[in-house]
C-alpha atoms as a PDB file:
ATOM      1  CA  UNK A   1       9.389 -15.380   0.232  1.00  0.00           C
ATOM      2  CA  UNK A   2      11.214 -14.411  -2.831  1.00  0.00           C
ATOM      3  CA  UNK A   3      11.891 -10.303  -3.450  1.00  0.00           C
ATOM      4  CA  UNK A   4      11.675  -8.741  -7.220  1.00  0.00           C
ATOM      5  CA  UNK A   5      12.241  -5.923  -8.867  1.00  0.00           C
ATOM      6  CA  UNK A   6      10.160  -4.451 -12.282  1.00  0.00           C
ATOM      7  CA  UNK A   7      11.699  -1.878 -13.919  1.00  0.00           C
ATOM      8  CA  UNK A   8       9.488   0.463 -15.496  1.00  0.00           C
ATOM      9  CA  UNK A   9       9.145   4.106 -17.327  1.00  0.00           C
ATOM     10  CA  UNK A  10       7.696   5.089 -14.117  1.00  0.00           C
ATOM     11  CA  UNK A  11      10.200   4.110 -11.736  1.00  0.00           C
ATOM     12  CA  UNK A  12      11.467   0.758 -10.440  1.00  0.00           C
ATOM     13  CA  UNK A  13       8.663  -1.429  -8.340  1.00  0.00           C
ATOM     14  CA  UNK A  14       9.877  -3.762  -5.429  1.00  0.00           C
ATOM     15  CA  UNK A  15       8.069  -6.256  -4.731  1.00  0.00           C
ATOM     16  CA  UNK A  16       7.733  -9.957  -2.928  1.00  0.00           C
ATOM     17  CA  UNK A  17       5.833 -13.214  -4.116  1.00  0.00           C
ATOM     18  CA  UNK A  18       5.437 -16.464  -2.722  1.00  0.00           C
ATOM     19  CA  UNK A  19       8.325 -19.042  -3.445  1.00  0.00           C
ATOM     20  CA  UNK A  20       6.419 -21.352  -6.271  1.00  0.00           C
ATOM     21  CA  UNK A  21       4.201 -18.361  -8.268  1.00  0.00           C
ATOM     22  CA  UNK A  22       1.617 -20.372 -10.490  1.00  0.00           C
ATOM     23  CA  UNK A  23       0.052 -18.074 -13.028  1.00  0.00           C
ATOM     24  CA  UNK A  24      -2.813 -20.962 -12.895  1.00  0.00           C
ATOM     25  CA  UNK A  25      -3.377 -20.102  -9.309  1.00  0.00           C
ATOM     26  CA  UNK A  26      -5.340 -16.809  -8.299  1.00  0.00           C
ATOM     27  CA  UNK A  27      -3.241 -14.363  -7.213  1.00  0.00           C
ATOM     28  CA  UNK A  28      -3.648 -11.477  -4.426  1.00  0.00           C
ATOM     29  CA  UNK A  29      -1.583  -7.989  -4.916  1.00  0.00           C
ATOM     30  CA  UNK A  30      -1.242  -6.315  -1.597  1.00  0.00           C
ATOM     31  CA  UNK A  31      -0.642  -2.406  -1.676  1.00  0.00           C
ATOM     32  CA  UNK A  32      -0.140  -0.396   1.497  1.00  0.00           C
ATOM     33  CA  UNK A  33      -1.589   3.187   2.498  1.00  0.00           C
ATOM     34  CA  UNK A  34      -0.103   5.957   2.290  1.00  0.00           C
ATOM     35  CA  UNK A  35       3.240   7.147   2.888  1.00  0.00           C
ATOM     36  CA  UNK A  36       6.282   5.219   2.876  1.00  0.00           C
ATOM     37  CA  UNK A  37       5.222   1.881   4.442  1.00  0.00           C
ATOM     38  CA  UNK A  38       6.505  -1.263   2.695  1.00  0.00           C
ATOM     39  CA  UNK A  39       4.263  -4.034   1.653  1.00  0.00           C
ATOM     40  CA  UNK A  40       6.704  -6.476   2.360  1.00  0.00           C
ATOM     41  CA  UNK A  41       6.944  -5.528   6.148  1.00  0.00           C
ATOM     42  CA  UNK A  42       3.046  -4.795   6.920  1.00  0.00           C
ATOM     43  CA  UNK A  43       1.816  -8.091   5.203  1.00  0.00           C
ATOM     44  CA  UNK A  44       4.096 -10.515   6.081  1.00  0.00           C
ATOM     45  CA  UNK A  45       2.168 -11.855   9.044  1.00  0.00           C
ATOM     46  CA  UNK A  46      -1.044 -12.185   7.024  1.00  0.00           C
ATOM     47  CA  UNK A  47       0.127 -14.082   4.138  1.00  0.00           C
ATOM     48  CA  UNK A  48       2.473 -16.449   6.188  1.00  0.00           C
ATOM     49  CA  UNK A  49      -1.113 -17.627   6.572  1.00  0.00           C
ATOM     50  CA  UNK A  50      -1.751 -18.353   2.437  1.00  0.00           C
ATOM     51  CA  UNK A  51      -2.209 -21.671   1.553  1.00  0.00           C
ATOM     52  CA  UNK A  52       0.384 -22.950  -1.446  1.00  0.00           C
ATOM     53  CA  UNK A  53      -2.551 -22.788  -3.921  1.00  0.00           C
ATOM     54  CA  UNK A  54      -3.051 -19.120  -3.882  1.00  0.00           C
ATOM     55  CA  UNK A  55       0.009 -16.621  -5.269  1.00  0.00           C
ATOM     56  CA  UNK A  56       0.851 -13.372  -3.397  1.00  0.00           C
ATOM     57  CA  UNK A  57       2.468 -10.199  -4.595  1.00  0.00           C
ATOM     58  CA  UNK A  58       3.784  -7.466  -2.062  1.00  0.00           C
ATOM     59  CA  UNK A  59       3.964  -4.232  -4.030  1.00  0.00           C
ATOM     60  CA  UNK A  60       5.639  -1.177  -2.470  1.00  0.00           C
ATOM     61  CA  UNK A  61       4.685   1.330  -4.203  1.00  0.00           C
ATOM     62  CA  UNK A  62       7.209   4.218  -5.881  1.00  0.00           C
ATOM     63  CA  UNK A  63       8.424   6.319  -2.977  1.00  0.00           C
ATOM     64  CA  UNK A  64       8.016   3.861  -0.535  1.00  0.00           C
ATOM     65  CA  UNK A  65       9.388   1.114   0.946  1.00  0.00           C
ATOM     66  CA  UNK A  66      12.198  -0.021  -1.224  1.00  0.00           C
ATOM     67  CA  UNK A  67      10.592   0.897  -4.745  1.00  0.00           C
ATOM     68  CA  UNK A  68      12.756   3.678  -6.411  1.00  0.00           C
ATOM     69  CA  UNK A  69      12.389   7.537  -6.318  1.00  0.00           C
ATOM     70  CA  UNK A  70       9.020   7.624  -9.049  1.00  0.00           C
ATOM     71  CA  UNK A  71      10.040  10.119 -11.952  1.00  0.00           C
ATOM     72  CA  UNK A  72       7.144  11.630 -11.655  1.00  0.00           C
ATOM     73  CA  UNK A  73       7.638  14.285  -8.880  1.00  0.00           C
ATOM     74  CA  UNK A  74       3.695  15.660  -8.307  1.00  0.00           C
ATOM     75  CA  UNK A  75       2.247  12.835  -6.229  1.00  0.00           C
ATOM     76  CA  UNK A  76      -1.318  13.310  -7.070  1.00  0.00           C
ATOM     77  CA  UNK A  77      -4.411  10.467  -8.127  1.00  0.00           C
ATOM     78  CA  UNK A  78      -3.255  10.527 -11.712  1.00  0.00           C
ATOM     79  CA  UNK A  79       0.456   9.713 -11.672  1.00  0.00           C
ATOM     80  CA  UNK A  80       0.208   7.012  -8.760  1.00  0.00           C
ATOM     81  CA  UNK A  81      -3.101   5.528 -10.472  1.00  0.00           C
ATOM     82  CA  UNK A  82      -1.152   5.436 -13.999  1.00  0.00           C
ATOM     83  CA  UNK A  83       1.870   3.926 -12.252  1.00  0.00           C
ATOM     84  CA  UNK A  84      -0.042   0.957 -10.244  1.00  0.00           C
ATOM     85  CA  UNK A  85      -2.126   0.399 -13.440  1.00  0.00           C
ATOM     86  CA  UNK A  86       1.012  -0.214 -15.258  1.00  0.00           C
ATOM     87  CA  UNK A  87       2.653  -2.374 -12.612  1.00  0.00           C
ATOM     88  CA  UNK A  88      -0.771  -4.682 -12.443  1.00  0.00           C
ATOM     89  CA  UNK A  89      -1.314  -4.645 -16.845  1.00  0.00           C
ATOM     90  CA  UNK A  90       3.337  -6.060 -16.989  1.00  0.00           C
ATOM     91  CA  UNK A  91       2.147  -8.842 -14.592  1.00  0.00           C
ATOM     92  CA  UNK A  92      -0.608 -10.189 -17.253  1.00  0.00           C
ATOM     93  CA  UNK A  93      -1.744 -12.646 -14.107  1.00  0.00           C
ATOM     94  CA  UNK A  94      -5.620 -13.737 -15.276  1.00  0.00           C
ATOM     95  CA  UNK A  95      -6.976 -14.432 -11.726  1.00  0.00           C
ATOM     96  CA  UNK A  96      -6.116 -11.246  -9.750  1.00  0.00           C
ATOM     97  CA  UNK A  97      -7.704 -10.215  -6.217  1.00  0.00           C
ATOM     98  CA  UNK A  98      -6.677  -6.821  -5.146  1.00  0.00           C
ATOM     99  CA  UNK A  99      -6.019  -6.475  -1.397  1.00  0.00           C
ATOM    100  CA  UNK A 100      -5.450  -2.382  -0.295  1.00  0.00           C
ATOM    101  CA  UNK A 101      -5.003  -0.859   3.042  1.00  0.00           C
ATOM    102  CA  UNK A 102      -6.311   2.667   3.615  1.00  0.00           C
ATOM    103  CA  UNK A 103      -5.251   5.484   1.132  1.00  0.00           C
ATOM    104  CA  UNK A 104      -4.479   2.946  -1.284  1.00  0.00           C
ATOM    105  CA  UNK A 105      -8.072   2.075  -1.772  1.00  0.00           C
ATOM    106  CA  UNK A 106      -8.502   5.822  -3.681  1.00  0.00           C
ATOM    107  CA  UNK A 107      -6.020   4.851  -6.311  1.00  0.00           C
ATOM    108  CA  UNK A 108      -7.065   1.602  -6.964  1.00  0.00           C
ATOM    109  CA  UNK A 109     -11.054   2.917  -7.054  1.00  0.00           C
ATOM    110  CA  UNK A 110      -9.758   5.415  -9.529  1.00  0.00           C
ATOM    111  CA  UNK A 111      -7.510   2.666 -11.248  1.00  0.00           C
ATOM    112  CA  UNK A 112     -11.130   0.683 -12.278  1.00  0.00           C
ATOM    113  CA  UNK A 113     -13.025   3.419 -12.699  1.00  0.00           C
ATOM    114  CA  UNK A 114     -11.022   5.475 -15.504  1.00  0.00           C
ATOM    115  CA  UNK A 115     -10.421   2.352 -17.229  1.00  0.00           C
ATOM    116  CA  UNK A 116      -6.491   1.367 -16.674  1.00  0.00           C
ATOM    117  CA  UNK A 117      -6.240  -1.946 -16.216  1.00  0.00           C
ATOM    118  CA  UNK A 118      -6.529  -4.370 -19.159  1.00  0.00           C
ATOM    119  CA  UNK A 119      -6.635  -7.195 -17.041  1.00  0.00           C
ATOM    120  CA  UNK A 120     -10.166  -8.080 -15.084  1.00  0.00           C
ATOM    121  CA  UNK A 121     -10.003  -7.955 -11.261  1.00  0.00           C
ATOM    122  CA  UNK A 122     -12.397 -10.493  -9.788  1.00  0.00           C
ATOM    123  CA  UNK A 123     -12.355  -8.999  -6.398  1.00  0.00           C
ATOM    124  CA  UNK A 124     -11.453  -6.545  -4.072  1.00  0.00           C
ATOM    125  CA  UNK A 125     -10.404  -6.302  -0.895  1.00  0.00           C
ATOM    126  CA  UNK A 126     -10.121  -3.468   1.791  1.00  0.00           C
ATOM    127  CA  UNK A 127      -8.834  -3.312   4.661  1.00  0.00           C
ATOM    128  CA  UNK A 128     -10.473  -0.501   6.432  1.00  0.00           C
ATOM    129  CA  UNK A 129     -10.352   1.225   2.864  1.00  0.00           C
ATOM    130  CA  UNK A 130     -10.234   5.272   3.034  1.00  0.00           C
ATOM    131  CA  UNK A 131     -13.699   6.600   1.579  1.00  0.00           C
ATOM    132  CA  UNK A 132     -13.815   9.971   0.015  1.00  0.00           C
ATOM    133  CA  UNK A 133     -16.676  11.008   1.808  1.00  0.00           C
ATOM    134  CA  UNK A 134     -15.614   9.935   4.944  1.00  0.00           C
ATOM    135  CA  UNK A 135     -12.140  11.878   4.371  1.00  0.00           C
ATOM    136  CA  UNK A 136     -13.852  15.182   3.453  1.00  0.00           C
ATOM    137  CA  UNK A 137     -14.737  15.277   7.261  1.00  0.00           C
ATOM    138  CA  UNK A 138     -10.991  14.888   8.637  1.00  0.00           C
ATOM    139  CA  UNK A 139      -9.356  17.316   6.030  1.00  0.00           C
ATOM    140  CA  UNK A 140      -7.110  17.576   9.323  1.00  0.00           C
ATOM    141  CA  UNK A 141      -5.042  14.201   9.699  1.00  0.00           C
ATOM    142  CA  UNK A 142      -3.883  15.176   6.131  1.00  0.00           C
ATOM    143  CA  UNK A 143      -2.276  18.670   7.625  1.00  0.00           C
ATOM    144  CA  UNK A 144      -0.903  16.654  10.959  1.00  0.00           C
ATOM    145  CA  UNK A 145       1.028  13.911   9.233  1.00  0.00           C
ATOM    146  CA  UNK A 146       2.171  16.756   6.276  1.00  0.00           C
ATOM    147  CA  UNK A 147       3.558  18.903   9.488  1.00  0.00           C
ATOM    148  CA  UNK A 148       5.379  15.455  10.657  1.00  0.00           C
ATOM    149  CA  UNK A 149       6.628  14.973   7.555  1.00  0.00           C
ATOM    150  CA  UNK A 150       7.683  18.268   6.959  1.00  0.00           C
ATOM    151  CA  UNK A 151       9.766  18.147  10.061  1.00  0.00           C
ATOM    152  CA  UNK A 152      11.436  15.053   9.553  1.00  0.00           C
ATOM    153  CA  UNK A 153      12.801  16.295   6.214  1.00  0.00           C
ATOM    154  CA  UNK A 154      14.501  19.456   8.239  1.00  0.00           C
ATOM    155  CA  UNK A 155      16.064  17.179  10.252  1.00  0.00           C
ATOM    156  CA  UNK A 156      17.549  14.955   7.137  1.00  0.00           C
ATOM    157  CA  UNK A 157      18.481  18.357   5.911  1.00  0.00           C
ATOM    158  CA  UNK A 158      20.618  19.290   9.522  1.00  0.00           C
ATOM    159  CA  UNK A 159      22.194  15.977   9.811  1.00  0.00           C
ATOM    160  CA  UNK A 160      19.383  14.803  13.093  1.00  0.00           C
ATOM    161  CA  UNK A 161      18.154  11.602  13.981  1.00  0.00           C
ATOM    162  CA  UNK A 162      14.967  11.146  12.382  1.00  0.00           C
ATOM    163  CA  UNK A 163      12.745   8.846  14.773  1.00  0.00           C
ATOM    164  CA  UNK A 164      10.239   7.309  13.541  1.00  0.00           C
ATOM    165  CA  UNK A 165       7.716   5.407  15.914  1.00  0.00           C
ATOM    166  CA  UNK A 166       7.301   2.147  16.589  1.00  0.00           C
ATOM    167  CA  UNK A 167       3.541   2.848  15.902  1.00  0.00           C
ATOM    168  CA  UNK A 168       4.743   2.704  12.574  1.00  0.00           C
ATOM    169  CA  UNK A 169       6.227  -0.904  12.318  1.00  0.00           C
ATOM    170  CA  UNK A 170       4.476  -4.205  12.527  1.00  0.00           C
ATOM    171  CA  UNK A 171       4.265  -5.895  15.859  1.00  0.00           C
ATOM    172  CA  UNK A 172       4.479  -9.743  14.099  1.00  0.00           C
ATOM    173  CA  UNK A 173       7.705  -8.887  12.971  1.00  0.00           C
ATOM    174  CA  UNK A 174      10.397 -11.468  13.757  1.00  0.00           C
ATOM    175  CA  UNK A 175      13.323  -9.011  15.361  1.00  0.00           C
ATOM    176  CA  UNK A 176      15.827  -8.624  12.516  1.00  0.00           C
ATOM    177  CA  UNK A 177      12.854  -7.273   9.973  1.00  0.00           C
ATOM    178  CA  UNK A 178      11.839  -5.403  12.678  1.00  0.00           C
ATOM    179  CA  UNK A 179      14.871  -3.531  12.928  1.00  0.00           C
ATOM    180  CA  UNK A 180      14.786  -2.994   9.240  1.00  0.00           C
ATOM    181  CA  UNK A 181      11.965  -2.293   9.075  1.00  0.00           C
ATOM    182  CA  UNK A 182      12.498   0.716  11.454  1.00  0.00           C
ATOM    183  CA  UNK A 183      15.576   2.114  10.138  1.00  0.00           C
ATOM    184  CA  UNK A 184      14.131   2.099   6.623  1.00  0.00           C
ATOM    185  CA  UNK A 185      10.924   4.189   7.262  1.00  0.00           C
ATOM    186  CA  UNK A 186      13.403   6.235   9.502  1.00  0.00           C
ATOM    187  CA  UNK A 187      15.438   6.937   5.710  1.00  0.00           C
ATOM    188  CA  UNK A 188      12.158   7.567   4.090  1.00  0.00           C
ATOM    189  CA  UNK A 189      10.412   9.836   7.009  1.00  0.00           C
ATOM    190  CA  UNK A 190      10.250  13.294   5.539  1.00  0.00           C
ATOM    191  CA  UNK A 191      10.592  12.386   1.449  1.00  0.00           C
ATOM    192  CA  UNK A 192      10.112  14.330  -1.101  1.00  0.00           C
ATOM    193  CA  UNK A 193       7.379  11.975  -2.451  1.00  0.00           C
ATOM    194  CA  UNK A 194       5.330  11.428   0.905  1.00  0.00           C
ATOM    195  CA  UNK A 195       5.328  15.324   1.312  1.00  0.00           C
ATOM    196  CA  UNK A 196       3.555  15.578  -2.369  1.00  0.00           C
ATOM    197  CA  UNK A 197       0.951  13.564  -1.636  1.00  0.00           C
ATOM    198  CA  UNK A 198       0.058  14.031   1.748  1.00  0.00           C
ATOM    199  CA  UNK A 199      -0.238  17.974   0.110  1.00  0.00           C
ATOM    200  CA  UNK A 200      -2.035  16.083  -2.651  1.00  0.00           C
ATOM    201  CA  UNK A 201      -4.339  13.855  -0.465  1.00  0.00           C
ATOM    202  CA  UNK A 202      -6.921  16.051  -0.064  1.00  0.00           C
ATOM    203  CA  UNK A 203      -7.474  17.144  -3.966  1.00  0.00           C
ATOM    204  CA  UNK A 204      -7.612  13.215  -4.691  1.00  0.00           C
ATOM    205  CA  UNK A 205     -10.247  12.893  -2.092  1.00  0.00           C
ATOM    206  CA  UNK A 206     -12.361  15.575  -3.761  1.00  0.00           C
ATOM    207  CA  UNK A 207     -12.012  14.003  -7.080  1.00  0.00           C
ATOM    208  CA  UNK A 208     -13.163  10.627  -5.785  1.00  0.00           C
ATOM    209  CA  UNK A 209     -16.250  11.544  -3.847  1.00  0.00           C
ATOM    210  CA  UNK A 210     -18.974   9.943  -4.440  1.00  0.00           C
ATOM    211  CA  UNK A 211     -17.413   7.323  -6.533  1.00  0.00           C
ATOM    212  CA  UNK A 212     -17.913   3.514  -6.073  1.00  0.00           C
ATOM    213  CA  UNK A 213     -17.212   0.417  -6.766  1.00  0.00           C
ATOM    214  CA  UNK A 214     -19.359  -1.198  -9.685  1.00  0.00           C
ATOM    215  CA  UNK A 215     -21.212  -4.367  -8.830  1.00  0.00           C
ATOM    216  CA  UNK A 216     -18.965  -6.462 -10.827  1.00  0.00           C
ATOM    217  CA  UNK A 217     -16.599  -6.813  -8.948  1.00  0.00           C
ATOM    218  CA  UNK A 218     -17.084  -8.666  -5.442  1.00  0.00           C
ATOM    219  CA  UNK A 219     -15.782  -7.258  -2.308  1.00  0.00           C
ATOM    220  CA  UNK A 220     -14.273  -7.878   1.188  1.00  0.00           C
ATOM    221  CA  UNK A 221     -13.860  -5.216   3.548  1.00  0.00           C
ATOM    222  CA  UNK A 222     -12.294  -5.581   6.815  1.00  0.00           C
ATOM    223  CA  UNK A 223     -13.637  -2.407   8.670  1.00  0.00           C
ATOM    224  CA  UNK A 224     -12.062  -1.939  12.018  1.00  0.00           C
ATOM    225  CA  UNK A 225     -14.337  -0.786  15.645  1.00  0.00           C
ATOM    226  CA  UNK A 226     -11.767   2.297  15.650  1.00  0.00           C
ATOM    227  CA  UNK A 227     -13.526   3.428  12.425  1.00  0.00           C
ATOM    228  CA  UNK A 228     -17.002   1.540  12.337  1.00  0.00           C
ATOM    229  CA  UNK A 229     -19.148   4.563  12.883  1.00  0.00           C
ATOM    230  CA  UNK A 230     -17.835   6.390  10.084  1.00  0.00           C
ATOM    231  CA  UNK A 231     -18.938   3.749   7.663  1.00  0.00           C
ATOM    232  CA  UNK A 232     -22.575   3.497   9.217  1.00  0.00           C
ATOM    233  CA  UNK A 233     -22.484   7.307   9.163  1.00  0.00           C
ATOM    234  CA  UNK A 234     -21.386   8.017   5.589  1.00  0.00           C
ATOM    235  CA  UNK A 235     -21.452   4.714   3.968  1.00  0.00           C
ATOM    236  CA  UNK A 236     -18.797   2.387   2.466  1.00  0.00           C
ATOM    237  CA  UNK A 237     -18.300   2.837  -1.590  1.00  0.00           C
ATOM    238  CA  UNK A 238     -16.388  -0.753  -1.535  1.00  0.00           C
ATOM    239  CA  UNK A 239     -19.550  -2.381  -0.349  1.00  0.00           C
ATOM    240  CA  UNK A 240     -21.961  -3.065  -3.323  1.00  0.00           C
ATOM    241  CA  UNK A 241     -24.565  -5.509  -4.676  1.00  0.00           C
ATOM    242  CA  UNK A 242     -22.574  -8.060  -5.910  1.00  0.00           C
ATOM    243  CA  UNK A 243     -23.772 -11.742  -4.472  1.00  0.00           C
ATOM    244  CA  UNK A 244     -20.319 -12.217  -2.923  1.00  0.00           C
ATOM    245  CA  UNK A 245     -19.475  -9.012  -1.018  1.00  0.00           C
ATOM    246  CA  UNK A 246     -19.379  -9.372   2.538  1.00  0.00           C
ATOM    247  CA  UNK A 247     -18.372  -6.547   5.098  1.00  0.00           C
ATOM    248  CA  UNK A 248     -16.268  -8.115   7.990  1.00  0.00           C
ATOM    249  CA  UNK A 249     -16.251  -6.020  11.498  1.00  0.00           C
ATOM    250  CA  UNK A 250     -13.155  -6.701  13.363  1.00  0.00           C
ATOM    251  CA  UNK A 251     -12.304  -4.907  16.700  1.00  0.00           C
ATOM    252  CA  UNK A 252      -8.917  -3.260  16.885  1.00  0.00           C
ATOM    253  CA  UNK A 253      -7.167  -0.183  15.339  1.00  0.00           C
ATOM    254  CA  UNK A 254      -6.032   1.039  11.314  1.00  0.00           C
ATOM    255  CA  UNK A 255      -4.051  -1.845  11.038  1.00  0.00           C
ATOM    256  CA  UNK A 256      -5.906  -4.869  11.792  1.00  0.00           C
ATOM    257  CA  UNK A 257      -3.803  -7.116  10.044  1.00  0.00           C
ATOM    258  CA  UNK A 258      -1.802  -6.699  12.430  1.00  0.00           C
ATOM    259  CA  UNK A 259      -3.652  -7.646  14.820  1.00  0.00           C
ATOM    260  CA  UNK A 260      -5.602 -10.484  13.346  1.00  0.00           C
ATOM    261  CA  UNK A 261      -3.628 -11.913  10.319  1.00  0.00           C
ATOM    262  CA  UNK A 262      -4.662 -15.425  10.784  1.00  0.00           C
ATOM    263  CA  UNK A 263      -8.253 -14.875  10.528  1.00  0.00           C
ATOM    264  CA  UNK A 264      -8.140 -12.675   7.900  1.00  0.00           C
ATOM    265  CA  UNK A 265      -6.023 -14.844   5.740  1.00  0.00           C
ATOM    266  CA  UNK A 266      -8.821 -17.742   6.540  1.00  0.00           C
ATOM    267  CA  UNK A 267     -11.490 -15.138   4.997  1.00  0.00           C
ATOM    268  CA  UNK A 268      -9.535 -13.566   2.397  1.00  0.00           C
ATOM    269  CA  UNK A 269      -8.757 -17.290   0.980  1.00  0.00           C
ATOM    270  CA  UNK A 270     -12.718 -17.852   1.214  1.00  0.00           C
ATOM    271  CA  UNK A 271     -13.763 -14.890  -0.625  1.00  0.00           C
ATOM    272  CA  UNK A 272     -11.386 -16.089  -3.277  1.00  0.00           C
ATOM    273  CA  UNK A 273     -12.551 -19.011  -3.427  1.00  0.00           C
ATOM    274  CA  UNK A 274     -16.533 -18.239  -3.699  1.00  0.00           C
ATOM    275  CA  UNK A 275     -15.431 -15.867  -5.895  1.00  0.00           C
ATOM    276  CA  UNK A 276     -14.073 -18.488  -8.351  1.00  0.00           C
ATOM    277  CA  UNK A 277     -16.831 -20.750  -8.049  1.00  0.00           C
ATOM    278  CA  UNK A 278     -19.121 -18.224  -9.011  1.00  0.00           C
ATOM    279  CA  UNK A 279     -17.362 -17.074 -11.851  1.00  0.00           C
ATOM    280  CA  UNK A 280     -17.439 -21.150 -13.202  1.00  0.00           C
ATOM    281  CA  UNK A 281     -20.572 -21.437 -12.612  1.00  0.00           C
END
């Protein structure tokens, strides 16, 4: 696994590909919730698991991980939508999947649907991907994780050990990146850019209701068991009428790839692959 860095107007993007990157190839880009979580650390279980003919990118977006401090300081659906735009548009990759976890689902939504990216995305993929209607019922988890935040970045301020938990960090990890990967969320715990848009969240939810995605573009969606019933309650805007969408049920928490990686590498290189066929035929 090779680590990059793309220097933009924006801020500077980290990010981690596969060792022989084939623009010929289709190519995933994996994005994380939110927070600070780095793509690097929460896929690298699931695409040990790629097969040489298909191209991964890792992003960590500005703020977390080890991206750079973004310039712009409001984190709202906008800025982060105009910055992941940009970062996707520099690659110029013609085969691109999209692969999101959670929060990052909104910006991506909003990404396609306000026009941003030049490039065409031939599918995407969720992993239990945050709906805006869902959210509007659990306005709370928003003002629990901003109080968390908030003290963590007292306790940068007085000098204290930030802990972060272990809930935090992938299980897969081999020790050393798990150790890393530990003490870095521990320096990012408490930012000034996952306080914005946690205080944020909840405005970019209410612009995104009822928005879905268009039946051009195919999609996977891992849903977990943890959060089934909130889908079959209040629907899943990922899911359309596209020939080659497919919802996936997998039992386990948030984070099911880490819990399942190897399966869901095995489906996410099918879907790519019908996907491509189609689009041939």
């Amino acid at each position: 696994m090779f680590k990059n860095k793309l220097l933009t107007k924006f801020g500077n993007f980290h990010y981690a590909t596969n060792e022989k990157v084939d623009k010929n190839n289709p190519t995933v880009i994996f994005f994380t919730g939110m927070g600070i979580n780095s793509s690097y650390y929460d896929y690298y279980s699931l695409v040990n698991y790629f097969p040489e003919n298909i191209n991964y990118i890792l992003v960590d977006l500005l703020g977390a991980g080890e991206s750079s401090v973004p310039q712009a300081k409001l984190r709202n659906l906008y800025n982060i939508s105009e910055e992941i735009s940009t970062l996707i548009n520099y690659l110029s990759l013609k085969k691109i999947y999209i692969c999101c976890h959670s929060f990052s689902a909104i910006y991506i939504l909003n990404c396609i649907r306000s026009g941003l990216l030049s490039t065409q995305i031939l599918g995407f993929i969720g992993i239990d991907p945050t709906s805006a209607d869902i959210m509007m019922r659990y306005e709370n988890i928003f003002d629990n994780n901003l109080e968390e935040a908030l003290e963590n970045a007292r306790r940068n301020k007085a000098y204290e050990i930030v802990e972060n938990p272990d809930t935090d960090v992938n299980p897969l990890l081999p020790d050393h990146l798990y150790q890393n990967c530990l003490q870095l969320y521990c320096s990012l715990s408490g930012s000034e850019s996952e306080i914005s848009e946690l205080r944020q969240a909840m405005d970019s939810v209410k612009k995104m209701q009822s928005i879905k995605l268009p039946d051009n573009i195919p999609s996977l969606s891992f849903i977990s068991t943890l959060n089934i019933n909130d889908y079959l309650n209040f629907g899943n805007p990922y899911f359309n009428m596209s020939k080659n969408s497919v919802e996936v049920k997998l039992n386990g928490h948030h984070f099911l790839h880490w819990i399942h990686p190897q399966i869901m590498s095995s489906i996410i290189v099918s879907f790519v692959h019908s996907t491509l066929m189609s689009n041939e035929q």
